[in-house]
Protein backbone atom coordinates (compact mmCIF):
# COMPACT_ATOMS: atom_id res chain seq x y z
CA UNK A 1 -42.29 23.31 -38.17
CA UNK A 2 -41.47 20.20 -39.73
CA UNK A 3 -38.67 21.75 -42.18
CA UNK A 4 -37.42 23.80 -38.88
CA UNK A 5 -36.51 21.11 -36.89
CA UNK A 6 -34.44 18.65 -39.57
CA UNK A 7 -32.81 15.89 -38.02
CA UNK A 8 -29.23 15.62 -36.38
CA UNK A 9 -28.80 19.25 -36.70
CA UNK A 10 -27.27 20.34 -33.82
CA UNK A 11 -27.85 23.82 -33.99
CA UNK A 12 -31.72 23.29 -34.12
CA UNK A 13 -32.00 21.13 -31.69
CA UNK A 14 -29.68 22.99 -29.01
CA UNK A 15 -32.41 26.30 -30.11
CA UNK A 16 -35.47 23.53 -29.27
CA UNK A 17 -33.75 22.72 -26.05
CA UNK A 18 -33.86 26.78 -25.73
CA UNK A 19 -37.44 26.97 -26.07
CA UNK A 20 -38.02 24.72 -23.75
CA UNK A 21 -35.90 25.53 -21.55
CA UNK A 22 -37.40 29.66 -21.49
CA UNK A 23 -40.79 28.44 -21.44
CA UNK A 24 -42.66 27.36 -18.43
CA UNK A 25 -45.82 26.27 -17.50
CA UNK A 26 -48.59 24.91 -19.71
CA UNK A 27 -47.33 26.93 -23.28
CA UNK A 28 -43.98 25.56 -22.96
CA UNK A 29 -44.95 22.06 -22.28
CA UNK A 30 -47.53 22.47 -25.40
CA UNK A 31 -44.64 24.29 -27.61
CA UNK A 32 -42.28 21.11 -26.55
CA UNK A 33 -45.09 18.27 -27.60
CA UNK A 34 -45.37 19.94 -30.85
CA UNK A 35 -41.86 20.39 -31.67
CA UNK A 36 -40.97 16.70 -30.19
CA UNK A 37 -43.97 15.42 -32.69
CA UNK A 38 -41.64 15.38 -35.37
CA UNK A 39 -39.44 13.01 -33.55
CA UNK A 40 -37.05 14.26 -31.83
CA UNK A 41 -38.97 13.99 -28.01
CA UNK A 42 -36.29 11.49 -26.96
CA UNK A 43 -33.09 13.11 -28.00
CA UNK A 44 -34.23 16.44 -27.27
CA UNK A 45 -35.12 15.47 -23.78
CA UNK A 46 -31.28 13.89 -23.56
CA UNK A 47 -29.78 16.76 -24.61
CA UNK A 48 -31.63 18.53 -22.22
CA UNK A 49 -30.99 16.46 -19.34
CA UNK A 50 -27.18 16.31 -19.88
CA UNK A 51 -26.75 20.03 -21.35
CA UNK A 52 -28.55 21.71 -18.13
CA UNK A 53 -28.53 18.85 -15.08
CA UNK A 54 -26.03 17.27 -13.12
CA UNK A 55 -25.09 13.91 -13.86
CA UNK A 56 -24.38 13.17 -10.02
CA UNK A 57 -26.81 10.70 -8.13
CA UNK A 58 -28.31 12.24 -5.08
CA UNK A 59 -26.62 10.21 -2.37
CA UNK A 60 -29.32 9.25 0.29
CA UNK A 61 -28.51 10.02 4.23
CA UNK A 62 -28.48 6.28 5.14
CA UNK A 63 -25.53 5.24 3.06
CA UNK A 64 -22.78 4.37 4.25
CA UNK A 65 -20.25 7.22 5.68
CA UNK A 66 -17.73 5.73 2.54
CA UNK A 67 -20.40 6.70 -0.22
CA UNK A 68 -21.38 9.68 1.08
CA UNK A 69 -17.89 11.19 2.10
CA UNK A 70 -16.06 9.93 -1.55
CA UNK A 71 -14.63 13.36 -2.84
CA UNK A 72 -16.78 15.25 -5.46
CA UNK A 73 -13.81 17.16 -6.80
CA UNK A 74 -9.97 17.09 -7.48
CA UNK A 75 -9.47 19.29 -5.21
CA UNK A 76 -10.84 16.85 -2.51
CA UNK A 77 -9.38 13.66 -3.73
CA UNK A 78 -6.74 12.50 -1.36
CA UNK A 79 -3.78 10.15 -1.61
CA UNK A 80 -1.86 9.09 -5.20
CA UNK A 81 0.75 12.05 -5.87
CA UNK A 82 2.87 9.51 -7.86
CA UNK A 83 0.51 10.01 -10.28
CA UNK A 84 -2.02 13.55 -9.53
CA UNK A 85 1.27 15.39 -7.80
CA UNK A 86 2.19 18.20 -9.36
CA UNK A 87 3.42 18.74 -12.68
CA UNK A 88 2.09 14.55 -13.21
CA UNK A 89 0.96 13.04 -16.16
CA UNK A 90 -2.33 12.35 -15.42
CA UNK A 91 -2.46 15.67 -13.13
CA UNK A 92 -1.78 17.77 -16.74
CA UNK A 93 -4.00 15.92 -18.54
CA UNK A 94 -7.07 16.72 -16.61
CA UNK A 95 -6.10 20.46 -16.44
CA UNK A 96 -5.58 20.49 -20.45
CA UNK A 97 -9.26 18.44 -21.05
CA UNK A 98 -7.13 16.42 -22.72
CA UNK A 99 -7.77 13.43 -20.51
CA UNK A 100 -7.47 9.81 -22.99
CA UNK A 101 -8.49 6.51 -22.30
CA UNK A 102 -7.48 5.10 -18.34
CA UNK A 103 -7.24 1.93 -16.75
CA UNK A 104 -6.69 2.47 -13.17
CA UNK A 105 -5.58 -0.60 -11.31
CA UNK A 106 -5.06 -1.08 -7.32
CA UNK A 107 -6.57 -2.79 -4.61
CA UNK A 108 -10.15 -2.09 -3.06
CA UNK A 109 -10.94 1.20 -1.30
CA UNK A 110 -7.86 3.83 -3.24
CA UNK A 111 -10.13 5.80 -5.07
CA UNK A 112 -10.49 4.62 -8.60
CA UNK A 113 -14.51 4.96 -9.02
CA UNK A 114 -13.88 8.19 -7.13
CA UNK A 115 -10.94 9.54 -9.27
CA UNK A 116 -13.18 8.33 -12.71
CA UNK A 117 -15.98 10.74 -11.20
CA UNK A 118 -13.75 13.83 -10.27
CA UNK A 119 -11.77 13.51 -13.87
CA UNK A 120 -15.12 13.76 -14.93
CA UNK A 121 -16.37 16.50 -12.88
CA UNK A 122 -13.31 18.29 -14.03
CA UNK A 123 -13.52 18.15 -17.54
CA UNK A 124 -17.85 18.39 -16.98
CA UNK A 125 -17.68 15.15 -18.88
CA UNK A 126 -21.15 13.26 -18.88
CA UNK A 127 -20.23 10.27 -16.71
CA UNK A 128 -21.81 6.24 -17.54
CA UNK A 129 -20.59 3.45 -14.87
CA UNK A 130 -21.62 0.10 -15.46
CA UNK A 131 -20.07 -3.31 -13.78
CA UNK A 132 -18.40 -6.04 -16.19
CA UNK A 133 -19.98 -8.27 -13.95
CA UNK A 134 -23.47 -7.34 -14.73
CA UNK A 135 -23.31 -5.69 -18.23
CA UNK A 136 -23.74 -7.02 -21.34
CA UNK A 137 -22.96 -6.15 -25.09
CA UNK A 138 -26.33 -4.48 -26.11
CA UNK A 139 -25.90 -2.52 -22.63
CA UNK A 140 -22.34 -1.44 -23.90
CA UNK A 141 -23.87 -0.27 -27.57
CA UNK A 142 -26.91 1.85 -26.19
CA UNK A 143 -24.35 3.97 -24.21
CA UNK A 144 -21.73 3.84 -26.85
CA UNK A 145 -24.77 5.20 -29.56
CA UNK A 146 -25.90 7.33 -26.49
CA UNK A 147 -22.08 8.62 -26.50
CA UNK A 148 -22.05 9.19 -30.27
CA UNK A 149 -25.29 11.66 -30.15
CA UNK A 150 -24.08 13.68 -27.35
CA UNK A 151 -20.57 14.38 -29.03
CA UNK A 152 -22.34 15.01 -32.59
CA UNK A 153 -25.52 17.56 -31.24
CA UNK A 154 -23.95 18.89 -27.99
CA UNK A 155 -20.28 18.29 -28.54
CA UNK A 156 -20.06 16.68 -24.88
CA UNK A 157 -17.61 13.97 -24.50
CA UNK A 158 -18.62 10.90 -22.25
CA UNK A 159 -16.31 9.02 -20.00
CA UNK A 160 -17.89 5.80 -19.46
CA UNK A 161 -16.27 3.95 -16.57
CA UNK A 162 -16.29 0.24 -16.30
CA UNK A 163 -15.57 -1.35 -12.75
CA UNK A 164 -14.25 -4.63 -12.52
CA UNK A 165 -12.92 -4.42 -16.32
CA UNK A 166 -11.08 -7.36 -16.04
CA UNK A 167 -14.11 -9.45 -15.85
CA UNK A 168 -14.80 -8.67 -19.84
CA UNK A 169 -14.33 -11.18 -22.51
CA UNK A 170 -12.84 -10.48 -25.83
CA UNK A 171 -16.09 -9.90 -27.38
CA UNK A 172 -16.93 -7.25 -24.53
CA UNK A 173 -13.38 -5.39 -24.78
CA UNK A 174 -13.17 -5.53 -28.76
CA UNK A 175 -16.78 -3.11 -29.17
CA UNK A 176 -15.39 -0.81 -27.12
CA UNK A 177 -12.06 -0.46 -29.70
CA UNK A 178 -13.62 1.97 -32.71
CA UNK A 179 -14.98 4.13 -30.30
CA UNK A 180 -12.17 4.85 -28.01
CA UNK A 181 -9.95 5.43 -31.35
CA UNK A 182 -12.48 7.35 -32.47
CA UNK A 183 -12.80 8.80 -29.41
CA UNK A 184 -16.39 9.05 -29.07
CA UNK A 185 -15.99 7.71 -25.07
CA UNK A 186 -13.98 7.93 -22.67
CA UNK A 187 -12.57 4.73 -21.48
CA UNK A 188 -11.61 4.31 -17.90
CA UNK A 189 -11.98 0.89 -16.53
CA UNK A 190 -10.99 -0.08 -13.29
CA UNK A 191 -9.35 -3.52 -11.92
CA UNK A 192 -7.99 -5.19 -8.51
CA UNK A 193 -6.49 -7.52 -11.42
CA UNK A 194 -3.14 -6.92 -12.83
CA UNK A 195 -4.56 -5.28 -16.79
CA UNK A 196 -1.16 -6.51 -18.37
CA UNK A 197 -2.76 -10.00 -17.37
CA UNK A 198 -6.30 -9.50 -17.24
CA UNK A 199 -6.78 -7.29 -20.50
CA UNK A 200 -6.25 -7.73 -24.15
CA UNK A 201 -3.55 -5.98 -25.34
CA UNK A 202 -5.50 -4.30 -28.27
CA UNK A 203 -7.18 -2.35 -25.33
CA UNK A 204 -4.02 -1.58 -23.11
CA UNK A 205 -2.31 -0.43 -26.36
CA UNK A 206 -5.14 2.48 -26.53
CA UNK A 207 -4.81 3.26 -22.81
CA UNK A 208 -2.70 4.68 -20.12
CA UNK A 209 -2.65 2.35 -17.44
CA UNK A 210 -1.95 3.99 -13.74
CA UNK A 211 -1.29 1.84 -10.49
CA UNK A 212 -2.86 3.00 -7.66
CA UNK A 213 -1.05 2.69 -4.55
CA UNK A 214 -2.83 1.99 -1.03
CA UNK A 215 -3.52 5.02 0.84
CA UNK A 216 -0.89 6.37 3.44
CA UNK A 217 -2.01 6.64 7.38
CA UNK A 218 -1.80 10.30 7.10
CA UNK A 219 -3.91 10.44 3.88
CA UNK A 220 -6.50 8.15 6.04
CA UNK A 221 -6.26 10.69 8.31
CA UNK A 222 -7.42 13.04 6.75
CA UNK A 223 -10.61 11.38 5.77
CA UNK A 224 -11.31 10.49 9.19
CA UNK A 225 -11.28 13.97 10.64
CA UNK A 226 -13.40 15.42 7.60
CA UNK A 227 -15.73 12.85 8.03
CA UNK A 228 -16.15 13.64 11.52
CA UNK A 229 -15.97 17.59 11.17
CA UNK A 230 -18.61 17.31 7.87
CA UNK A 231 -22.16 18.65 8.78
CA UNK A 232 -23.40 18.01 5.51
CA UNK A 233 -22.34 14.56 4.17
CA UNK A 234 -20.38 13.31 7.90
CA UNK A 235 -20.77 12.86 11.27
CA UNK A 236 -20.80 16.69 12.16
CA UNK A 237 -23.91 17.31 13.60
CA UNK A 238 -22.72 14.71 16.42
CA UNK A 239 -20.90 15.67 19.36
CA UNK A 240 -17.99 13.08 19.17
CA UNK A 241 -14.17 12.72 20.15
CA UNK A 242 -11.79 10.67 19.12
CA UNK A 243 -8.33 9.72 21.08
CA UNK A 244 -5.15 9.97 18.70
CA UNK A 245 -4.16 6.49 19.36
CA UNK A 246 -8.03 5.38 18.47
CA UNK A 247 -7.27 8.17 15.12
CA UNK A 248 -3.87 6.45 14.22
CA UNK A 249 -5.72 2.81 15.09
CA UNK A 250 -8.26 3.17 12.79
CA UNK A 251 -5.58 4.27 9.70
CA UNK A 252 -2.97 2.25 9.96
CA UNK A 253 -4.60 -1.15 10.59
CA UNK A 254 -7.15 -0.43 7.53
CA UNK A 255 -4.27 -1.32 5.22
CA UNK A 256 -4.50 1.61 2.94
CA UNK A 257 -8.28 1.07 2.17
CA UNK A 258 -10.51 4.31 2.45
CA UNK A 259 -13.59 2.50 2.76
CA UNK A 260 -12.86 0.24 5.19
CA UNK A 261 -11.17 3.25 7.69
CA UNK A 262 -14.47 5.41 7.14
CA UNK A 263 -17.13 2.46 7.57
CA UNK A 264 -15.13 1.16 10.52
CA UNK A 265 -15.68 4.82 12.25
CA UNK A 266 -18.84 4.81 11.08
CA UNK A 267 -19.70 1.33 13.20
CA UNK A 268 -17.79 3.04 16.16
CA UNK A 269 -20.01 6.19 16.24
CA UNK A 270 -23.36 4.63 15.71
CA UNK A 271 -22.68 1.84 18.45
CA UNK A 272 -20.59 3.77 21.41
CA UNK A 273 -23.27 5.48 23.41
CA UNK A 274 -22.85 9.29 24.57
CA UNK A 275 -20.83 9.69 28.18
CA UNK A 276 -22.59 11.42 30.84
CA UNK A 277 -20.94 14.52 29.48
CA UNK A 278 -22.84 13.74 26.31
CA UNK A 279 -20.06 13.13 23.86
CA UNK A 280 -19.37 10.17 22.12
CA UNK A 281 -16.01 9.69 23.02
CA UNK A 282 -14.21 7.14 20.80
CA UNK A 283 -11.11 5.27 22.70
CA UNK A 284 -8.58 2.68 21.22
CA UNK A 285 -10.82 -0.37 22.43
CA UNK A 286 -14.02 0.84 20.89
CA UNK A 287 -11.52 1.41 17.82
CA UNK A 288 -10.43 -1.92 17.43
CA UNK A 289 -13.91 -3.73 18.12
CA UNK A 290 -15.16 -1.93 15.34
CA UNK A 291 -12.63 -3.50 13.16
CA UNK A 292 -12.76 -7.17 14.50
CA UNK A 293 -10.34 -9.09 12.22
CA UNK A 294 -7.90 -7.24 9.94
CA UNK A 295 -8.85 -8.23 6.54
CA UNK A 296 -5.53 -8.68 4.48
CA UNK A 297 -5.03 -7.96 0.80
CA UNK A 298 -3.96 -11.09 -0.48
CA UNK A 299 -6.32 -12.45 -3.09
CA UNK A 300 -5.19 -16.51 -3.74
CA UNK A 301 -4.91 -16.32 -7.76
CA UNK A 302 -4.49 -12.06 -8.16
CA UNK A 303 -0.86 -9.73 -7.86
CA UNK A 304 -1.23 -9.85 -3.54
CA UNK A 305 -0.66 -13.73 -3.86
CA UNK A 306 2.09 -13.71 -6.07
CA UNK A 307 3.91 -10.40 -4.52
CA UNK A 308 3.88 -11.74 -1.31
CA UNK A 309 5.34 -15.20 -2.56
CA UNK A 310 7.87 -13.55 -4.00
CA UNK A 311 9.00 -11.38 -1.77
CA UNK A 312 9.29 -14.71 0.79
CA UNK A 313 11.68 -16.61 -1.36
CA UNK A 314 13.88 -13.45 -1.72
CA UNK A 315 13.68 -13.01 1.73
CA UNK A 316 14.63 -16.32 2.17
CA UNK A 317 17.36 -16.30 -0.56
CA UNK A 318 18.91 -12.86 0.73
CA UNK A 319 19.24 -14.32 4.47
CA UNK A 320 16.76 -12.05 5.96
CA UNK A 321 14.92 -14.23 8.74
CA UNK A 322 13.00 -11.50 9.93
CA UNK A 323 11.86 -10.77 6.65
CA UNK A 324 11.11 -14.35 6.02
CA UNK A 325 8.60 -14.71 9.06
CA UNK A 326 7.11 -11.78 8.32
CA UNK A 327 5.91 -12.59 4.57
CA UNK A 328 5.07 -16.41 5.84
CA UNK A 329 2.93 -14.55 8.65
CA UNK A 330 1.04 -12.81 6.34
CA UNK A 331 0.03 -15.58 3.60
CA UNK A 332 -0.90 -18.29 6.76
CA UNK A 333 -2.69 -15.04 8.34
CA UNK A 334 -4.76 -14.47 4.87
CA UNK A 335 -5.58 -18.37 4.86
CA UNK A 336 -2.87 -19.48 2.04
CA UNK A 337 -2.60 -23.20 2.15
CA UNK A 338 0.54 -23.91 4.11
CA UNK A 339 1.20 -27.17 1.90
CA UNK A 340 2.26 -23.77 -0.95
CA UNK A 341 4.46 -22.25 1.74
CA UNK A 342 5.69 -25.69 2.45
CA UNK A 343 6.78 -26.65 -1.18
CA UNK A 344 8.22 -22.78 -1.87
CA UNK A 345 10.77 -23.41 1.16
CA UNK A 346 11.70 -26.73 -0.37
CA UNK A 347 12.51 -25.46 -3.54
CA UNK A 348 14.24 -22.52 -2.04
CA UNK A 349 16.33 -24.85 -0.17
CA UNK A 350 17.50 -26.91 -2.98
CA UNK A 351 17.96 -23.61 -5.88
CA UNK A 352 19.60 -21.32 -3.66
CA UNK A 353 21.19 -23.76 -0.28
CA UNK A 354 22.02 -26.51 -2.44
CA UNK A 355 25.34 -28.14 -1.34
CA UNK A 356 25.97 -25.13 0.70
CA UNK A 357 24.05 -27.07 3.37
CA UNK A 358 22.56 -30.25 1.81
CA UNK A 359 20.69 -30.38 5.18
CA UNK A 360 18.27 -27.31 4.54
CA UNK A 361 16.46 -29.82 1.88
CA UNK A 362 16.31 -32.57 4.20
CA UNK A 363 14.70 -30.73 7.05
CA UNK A 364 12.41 -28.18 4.03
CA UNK A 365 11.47 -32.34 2.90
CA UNK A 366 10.64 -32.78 6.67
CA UNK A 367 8.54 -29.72 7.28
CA UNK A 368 6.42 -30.40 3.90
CA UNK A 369 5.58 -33.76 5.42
CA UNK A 370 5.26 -32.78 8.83
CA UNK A 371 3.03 -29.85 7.28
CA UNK A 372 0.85 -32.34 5.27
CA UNK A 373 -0.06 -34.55 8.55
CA UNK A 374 -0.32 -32.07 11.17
CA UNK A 375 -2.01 -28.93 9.51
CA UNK A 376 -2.51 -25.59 10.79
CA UNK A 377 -2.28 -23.79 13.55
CA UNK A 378 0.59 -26.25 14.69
CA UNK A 379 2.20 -26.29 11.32
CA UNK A 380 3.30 -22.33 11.10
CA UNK A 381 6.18 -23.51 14.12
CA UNK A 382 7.49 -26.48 11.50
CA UNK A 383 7.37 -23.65 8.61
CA UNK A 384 8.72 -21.33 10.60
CA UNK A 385 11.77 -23.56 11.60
CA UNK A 386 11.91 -24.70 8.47
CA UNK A 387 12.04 -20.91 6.66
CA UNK A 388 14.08 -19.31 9.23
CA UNK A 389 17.18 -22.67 8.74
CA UNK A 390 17.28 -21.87 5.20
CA UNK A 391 17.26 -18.34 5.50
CA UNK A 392 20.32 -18.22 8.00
CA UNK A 393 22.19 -21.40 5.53
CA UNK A 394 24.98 -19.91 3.34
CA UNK A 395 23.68 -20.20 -0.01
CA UNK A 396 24.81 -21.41 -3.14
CA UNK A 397 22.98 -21.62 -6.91
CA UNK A 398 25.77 -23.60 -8.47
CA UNK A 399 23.55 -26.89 -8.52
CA UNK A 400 20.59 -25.00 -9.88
CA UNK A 401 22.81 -23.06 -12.35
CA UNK A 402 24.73 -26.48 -13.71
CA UNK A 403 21.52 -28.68 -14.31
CA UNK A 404 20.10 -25.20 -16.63
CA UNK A 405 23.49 -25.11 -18.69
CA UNK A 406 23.06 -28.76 -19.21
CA UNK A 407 19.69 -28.79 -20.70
CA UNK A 408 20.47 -25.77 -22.93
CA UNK A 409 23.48 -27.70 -24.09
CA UNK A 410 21.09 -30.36 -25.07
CA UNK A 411 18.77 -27.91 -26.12
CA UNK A 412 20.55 -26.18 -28.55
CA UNK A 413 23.87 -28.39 -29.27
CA UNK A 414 24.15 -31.61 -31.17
CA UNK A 415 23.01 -34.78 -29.13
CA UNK A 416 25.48 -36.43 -27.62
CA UNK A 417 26.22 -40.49 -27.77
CA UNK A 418 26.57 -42.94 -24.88
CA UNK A 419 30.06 -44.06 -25.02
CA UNK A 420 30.68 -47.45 -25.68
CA UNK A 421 32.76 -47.75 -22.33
CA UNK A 422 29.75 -46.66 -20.83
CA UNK A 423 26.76 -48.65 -22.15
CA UNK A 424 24.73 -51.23 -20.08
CA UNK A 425 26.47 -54.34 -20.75
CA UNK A 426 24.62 -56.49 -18.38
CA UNK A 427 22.31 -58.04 -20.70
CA UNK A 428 23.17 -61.03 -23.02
CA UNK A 429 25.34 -60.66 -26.09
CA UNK A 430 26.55 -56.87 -25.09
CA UNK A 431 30.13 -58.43 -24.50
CA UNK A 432 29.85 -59.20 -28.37
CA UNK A 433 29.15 -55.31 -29.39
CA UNK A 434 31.58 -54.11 -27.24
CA UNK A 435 29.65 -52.53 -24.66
CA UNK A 436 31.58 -51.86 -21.07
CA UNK A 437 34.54 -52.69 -22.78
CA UNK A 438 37.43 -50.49 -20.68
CA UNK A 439 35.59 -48.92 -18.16
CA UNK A 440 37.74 -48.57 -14.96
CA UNK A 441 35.46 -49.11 -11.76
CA UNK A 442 36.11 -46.57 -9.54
CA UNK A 443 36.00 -48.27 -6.19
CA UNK A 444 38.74 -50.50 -7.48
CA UNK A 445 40.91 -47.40 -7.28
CA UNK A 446 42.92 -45.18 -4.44
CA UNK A 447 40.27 -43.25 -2.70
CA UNK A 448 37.91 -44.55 -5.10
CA UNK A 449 38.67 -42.54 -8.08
CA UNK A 450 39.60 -42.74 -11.55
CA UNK A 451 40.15 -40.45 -14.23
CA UNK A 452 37.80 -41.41 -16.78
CA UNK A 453 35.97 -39.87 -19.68
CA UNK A 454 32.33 -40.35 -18.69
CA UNK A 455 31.28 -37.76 -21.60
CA UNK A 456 32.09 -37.63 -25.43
CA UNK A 457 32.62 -33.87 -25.79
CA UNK A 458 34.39 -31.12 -22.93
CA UNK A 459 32.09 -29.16 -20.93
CA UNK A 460 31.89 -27.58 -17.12
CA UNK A 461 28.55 -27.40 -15.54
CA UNK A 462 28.97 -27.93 -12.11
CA UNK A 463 31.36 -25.15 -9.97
CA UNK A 464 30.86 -25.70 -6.54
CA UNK A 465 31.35 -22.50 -4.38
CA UNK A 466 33.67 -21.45 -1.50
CA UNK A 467 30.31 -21.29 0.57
CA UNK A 468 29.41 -23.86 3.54
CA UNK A 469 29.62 -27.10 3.16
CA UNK A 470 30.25 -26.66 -0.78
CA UNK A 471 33.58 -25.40 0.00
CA UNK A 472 34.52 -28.81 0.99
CA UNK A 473 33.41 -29.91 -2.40
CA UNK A 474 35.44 -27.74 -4.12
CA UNK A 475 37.94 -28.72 -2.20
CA UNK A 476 38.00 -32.37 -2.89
CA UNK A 477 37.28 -31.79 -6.30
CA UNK A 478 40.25 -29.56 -7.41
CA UNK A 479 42.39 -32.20 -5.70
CA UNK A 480 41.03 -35.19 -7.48
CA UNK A 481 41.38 -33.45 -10.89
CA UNK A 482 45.60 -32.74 -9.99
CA UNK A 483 46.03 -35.89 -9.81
């Protein structure tokens, strides 16, 4: 028996599995200890396990309606078609089995630990989660070695997913490299976290990274009503309505975020008690208690924070007041400190105002103050005023793009000398090295100019525009320079 069964054979220990498998009762459990007593009890019985049983965890009935509604197929998964339409990269992929290394990356509740189990389910993949937040290295290698034995004796690949990626050090991410090239797992790791930022390259260059958008209203939708039409998994077996304007409530205000639409029913069902014609009829207002506050994505140091930012100074730049308010309401709604909001529309008034209307920095300067000694709630009106005044200014970059040309110039070009016209000759025994010697003070001149070199070499920085108050600017200054 010993010669039969020689180690890390696979075709010997897929016939043991056999055995065991067509034997029952007390023989085959006897047959099984005396074939595992030549060592191979443990990987036999995880062959066994992975070659002939599920890998899926039996939900239990009291989790939430989120975990126990998440799609157990392709076929079921809802939302993303940028990416699983058809005809779609990752969509072919998964129909060829020829699925590589993922890192999906969106915001909470799209579907990226549900897509990782239904690529898996798809391509019957034996399926290891683990959090970066909670795993270690010596977790990492007993799934990796775990991965290596299944593809050698049962030729099963393994798609070990890893939630919160981003949260890995460079230790962590480099043991996973041999094995993805060698592709003995799976990768797919999953991130709120932008993985361009968050990850190593080494590890982005050996995966395909997919964005995962937040869910449309009509995609949350459509996990409402299954979850409320489901007998096995849902609320089916209770007798409930739901108004449309309650239905479009709860998926639209959820922001795009499965789990929050489907818990949020869930809290409306369980706590609205059955009319006198025994339904549980869900209106708008048991709808939105069941939400209580909206919960914006907008994390202070992650993509939502700097998005959002950005989208405010364009706003701002591209005269779009409307816009403006709207991107301000946000960040003060998701608790952004308004002294950031304050300083953004300060800068913003000085790079793209500028002498267009030198007043949008003095009242941006006004509001940051005002904003430091007052404080919120009162503060959004002084932000407000202040956003929506340099949002309707003309605008001009000329100041912002003449002080960058200057410091390239002295940058890249040769450094230029004070000269000697122009040197401080206030202190004693300058008169004797020549310093001031012919410079023309300007006020001693008509309309208190002079022409004057007041630099060694020629250069134009500063071209005031035709906009606002800049035109006036302009103006002066081509007439000074006729003269």
């Amino acid at each position: 028996m010993a010669r039969l069964w020689r180690p890390h054979t696979g075709t010997h220990l897929r016939m043991m599995v056999l055995i065991y498998t067509r034997f029952t009762g007390r023989g085959g459990a006897f047959l099984f200890k005396k074939i595992a007593s030549s060592g191979f009890a443990l990987l036999a019985m995880t062959q066994t396990r992975n070659l002939f049983t599920p890998d899926e965890k039996v939900i239990p009935a009291d989790s939430p309606l989120s975990a126990r509604m998440r799609p157990r197929t392709i076929d079921e998964y809802v939302g993303q078609q940028h990416i699983l339409g058809p005809g779609k990269l990752l969509t072919r992929a998964i129909e060829a089995d020829r699925v590589s290394s993922l890192i999906l990356y969106g915001p909470p509740g799209v579907g990226k630990t549900t897509l990782a189990l239904c690529i898996a389910q798809k391509t019957q993949s034996h399926f290891d989660k683990i959090n970066a937040v909670a795993s270690n290295v010596e977790e990492m290698r007993k799934l990796i070695a775990g991965a290596q034995h299944r593809r050698a004796t049962a030729g099963r690949k393994t798609i070990l997913f890893i939630d919160e990626i981003h949260r890995f050090n460079k230790a962590q991410q480099d043991v996973l490299m041999p094995d993805i090239e060698e592709g003995n797992i799976i990768l797919i790791g999953a991130t709120v976290f932008n993985p361009f930022f968050a990850l190593l390259a080494p590890l982005l260059s050996r995966s395909l990274v997919f964005e995962l958008q937040p869910l449309a209203p009509d995609d949350l939708k459509i996990l409402l009503q299954r979850a409320i039409n489901d007998q096995e998994r849902g609320l089916g077996n209770l007798p409930i309505t739901i108004d449309d304007k309650a239905l479009e409530f709860l998926s639209t205000i959820s922001d795009g975020d499965g789990r929050k639409t489907l818990n949020a029913l869930e809290v409306a069902v369980l706590t609205t008690p059955k009319s006198p014609d025994g339904k549980i009829h869900i209106t708008l207002p048991i709808a939105e208690e069941s939400i209580q506050k909206k919960q914006v994505n907008y994390d202070a140091d992650g993509d939502a924070h700097y998005d959002t930012i950005s989208a405010f100074i364009k706003s701002m730049r591209g005269s779009d007041p409307d816009a403006t308010l709207y991107w301000m309401a946000k960040m003060i709604y998701a608790g952004e400190d308004p002294r950031f909001i304050a300083r953004r529309i300060v800068i913003c008034a000085s790079e793209d105002v500028g002498n267009a209307d030198p007043q949008a920095l003095v009242l941006a300067n006004a509001a940051f103050q005002a904003t430091e000694l007052i404080g919120l709630p009162e503060a959004r009106i002084i932000l407000a005023q202040a956003a929506v005044y340099v949002a309707c200014s003309p605008k001009s970059n000329a100041v912002y793009m003449a002080i960058d040309s200057a410091l390239e110039d002295v940058k890249t070009q040769r450094t230029q000398g004070v000269p000697t016209h122009l040197k401080d000759a206030h202190y004693k025994g300058a008169h004797k090295l020549g310093h001031g010697a012919g410079y023309k003070y300007a006020h001693d001149y008509p309309q208190h100019y002079v022409e004057q070199k007041y630099m060694p070499h020629d250069a134009v920085y500063y071209n005031p525009t035709s906009q606002g108050y800049e035109l006036r600017i302009k103006e002066r200054m081509d007439k000074l320079k006729k003269k």
